[in-house]
N, C-alpha and C. Protein backbone atom coordinates (compact mmCIF):
# COMPACT_ATOMS: atom_id res chain seq x y z
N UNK A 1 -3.06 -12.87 -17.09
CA UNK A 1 -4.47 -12.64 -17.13
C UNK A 1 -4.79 -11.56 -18.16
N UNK A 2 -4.09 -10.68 -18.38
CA UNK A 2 -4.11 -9.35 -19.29
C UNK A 2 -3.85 -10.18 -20.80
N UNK A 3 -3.19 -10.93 -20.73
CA UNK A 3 -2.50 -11.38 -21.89
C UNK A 3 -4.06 -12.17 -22.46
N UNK A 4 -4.82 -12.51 -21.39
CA UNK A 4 -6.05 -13.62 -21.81
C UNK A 4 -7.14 -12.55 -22.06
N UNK A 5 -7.18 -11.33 -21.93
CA UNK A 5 -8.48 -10.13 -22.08
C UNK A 5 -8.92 -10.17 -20.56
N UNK A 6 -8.62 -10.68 -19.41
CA UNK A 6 -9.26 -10.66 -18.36
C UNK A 6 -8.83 -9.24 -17.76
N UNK A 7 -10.02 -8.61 -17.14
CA UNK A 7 -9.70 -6.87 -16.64
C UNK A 7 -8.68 -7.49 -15.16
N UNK A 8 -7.95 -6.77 -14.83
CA UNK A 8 -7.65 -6.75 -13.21
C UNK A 8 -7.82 -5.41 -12.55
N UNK A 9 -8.18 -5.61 -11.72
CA UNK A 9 -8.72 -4.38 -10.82
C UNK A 9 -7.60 -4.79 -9.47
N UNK A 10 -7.00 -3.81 -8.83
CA UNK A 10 -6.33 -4.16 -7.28
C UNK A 10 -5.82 -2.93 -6.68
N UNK A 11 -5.59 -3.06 -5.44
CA UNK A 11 -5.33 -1.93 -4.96
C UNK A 11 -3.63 -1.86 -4.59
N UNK A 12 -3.45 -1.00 -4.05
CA UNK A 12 -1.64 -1.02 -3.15
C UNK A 12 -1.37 0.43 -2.58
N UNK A 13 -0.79 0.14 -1.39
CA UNK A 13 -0.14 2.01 -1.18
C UNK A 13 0.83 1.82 -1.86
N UNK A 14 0.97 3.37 -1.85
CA UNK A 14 2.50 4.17 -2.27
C UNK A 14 3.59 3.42 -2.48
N UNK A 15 3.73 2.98 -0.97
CA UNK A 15 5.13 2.03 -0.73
C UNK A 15 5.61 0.85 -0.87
N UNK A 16 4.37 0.50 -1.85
CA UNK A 16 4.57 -1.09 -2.52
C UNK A 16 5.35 -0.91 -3.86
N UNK A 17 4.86 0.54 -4.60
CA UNK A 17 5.56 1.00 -6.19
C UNK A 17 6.69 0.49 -6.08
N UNK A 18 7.59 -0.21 -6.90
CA UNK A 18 9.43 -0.17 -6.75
C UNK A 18 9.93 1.06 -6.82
N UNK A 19 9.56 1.48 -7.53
CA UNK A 19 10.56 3.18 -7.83
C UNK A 19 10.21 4.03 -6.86
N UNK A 20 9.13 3.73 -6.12
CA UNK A 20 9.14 5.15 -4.92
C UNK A 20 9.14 3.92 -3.02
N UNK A 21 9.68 2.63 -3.49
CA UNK A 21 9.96 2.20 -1.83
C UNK A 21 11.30 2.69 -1.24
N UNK A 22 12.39 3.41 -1.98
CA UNK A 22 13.36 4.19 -1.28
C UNK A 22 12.76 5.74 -0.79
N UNK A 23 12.23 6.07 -1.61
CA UNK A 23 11.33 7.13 -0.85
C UNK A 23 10.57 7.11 -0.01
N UNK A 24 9.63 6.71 0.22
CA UNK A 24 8.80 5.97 1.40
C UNK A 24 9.83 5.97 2.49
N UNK A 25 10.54 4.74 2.37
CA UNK A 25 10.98 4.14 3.79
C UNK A 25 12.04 5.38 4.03
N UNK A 26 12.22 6.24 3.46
CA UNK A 26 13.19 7.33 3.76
C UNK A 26 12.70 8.53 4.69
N UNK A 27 11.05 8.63 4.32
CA UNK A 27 10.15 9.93 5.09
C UNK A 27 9.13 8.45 6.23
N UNK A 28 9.75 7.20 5.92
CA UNK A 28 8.46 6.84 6.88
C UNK A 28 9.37 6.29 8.41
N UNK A 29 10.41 5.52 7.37
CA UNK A 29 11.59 4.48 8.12
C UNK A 29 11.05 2.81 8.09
N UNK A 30 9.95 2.88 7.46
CA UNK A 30 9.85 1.58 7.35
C UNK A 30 9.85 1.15 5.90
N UNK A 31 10.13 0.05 5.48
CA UNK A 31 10.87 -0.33 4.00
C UNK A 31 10.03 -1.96 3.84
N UNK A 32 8.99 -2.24 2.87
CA UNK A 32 8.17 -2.92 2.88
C UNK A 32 9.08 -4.27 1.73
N UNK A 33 9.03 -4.88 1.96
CA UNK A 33 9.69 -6.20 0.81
C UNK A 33 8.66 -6.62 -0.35
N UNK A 34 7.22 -6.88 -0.32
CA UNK A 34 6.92 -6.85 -1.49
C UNK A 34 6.37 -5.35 -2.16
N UNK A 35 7.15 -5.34 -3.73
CA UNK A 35 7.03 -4.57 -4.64
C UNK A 35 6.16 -4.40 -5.52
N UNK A 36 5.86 -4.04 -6.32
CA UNK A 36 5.41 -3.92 -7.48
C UNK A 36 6.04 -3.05 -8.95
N UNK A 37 6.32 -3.66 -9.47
CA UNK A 37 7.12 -3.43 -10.81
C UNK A 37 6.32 -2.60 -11.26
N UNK A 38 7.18 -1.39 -11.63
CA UNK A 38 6.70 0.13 -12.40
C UNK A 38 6.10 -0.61 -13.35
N UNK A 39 6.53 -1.66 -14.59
CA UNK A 39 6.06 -1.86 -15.79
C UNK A 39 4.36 -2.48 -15.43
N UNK A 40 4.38 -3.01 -14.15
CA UNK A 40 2.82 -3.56 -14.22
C UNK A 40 2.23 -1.88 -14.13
N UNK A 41 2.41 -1.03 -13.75
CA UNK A 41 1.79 0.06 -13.69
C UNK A 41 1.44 1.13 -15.10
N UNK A 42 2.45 0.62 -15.69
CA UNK A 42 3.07 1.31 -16.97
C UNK A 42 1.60 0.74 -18.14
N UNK A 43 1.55 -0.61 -17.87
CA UNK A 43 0.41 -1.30 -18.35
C UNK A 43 -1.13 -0.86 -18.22
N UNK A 44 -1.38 -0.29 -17.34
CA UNK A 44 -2.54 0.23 -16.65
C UNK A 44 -3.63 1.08 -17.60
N UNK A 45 -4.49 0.54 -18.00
CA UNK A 45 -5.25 1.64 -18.69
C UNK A 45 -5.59 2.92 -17.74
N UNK A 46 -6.11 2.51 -16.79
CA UNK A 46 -6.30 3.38 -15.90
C UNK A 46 -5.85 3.23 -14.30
N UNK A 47 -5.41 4.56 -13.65
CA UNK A 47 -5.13 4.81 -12.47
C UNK A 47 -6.09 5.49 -11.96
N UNK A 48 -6.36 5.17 -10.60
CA UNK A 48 -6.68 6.04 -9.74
C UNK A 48 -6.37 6.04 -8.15
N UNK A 49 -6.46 7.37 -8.07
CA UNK A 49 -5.69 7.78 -6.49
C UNK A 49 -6.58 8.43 -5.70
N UNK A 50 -6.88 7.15 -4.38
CA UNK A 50 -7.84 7.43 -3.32
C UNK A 50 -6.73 7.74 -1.98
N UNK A 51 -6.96 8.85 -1.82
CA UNK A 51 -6.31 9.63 -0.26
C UNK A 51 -7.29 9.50 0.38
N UNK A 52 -6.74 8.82 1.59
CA UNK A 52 -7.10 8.51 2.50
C UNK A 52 -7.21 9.41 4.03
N UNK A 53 -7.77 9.85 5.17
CA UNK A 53 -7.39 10.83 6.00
C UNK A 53 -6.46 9.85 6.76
N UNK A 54 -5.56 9.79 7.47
CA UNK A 54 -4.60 9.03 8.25
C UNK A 54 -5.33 8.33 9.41
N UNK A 55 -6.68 8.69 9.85
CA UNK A 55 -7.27 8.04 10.74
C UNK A 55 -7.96 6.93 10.50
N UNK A 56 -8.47 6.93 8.76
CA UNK A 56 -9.08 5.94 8.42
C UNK A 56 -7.94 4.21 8.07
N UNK A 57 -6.92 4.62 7.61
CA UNK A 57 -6.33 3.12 8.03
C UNK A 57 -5.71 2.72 9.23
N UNK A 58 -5.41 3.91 10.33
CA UNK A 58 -5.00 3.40 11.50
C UNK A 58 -6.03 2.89 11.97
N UNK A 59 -7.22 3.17 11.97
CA UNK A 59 -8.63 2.58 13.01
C UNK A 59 -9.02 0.93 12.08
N UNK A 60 -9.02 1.02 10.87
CA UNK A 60 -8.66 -0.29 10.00
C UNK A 60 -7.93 -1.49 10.71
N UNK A 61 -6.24 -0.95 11.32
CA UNK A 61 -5.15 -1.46 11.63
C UNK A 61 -5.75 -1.95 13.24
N UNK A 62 -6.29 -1.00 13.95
CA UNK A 62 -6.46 -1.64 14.78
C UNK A 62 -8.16 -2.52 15.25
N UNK A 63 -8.88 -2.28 14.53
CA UNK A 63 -9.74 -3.48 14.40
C UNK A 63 -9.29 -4.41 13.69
N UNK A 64 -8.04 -4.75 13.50
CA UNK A 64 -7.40 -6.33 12.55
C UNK A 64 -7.85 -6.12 11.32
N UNK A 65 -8.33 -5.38 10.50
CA UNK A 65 -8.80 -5.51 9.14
C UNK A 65 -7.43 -5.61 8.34
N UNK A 66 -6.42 -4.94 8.46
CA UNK A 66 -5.33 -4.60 7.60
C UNK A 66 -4.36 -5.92 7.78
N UNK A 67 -3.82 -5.92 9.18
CA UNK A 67 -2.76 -7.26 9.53
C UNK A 67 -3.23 -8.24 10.38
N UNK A 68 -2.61 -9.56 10.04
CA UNK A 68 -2.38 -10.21 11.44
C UNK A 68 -2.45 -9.30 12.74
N UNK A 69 -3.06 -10.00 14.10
CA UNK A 69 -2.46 -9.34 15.17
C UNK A 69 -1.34 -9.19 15.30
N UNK A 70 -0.16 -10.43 15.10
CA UNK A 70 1.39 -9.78 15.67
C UNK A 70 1.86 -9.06 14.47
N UNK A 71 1.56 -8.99 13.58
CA UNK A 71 1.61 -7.83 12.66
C UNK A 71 1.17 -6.45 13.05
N UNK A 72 -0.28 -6.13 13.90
CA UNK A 72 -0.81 -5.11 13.95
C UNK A 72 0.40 -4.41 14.88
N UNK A 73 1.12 -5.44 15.71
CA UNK A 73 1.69 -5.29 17.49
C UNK A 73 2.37 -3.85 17.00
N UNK A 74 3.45 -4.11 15.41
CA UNK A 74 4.37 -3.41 14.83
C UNK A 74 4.05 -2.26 14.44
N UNK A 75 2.20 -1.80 14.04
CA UNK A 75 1.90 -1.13 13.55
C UNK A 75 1.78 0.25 14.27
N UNK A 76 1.40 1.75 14.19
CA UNK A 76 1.81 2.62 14.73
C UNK A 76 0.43 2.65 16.14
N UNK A 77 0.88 3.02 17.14
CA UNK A 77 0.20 2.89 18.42
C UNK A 77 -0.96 4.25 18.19
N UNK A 78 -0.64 5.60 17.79
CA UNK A 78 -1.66 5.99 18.28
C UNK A 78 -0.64 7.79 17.36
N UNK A 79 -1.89 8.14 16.15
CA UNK A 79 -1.03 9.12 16.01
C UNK A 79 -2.07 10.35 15.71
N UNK A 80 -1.99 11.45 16.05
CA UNK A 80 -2.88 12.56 16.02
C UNK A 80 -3.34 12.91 14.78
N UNK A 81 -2.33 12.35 13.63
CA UNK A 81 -2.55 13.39 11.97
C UNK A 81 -3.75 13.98 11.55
C-alpha cells in the first residue's frame, strides 16, 4: 500500500514490536505470537505514543471491546494499577 502512495494509519501495543516481545513477556509473562517487524516501523514517517492509565484497557477488556469472550476469560480479572 506504501509502495502505491496510500497513507496507513494503525495502532499496536508494545508487545506486538518484534524486538521488544522478549521484553514484554519477560516483565508481563505473557508472550503474544503476532509481531510486527521493526522494519515496518523503521518506515514510519511518523510515530506516536498514547499511554494509556491501566484502567482504561482493562474496563475495554471487560466490556468485550478488546477480545472474544473466551479470549477475555484469559484476560487479567481485576487489577488496582
Amino acid at each position: 500500500m506504501l509502495a502505491a502512495g496510500i497513507d496507513v494509519y494503525s495502532t499496536l501495543n508494545i508487545q506486538h514490536i518484534e524486538s521488544l516481545n522478549d521484553l514484554v513477556a519477560r516483565i508481563t509473562g505473557v508472550r503474544v505470537q503476532e509481531t510486527v517487524p521493526d522494519t515496518v516501523l523503521q518506515m514510519a514517517d511518523e510515530i506516536k505514543l498514547i499511554d494509556l492509565p491501566p484502567q482504561d484497557p482493562i474496563q475495554r477488556m471487560r466490556e468485550g471491546k478488546v477480545y472474544m469472550p473466551a479470549e477475555a476469560a484469559a484476560a487479567p480479572e481485576d487489577t488496582d494499577a
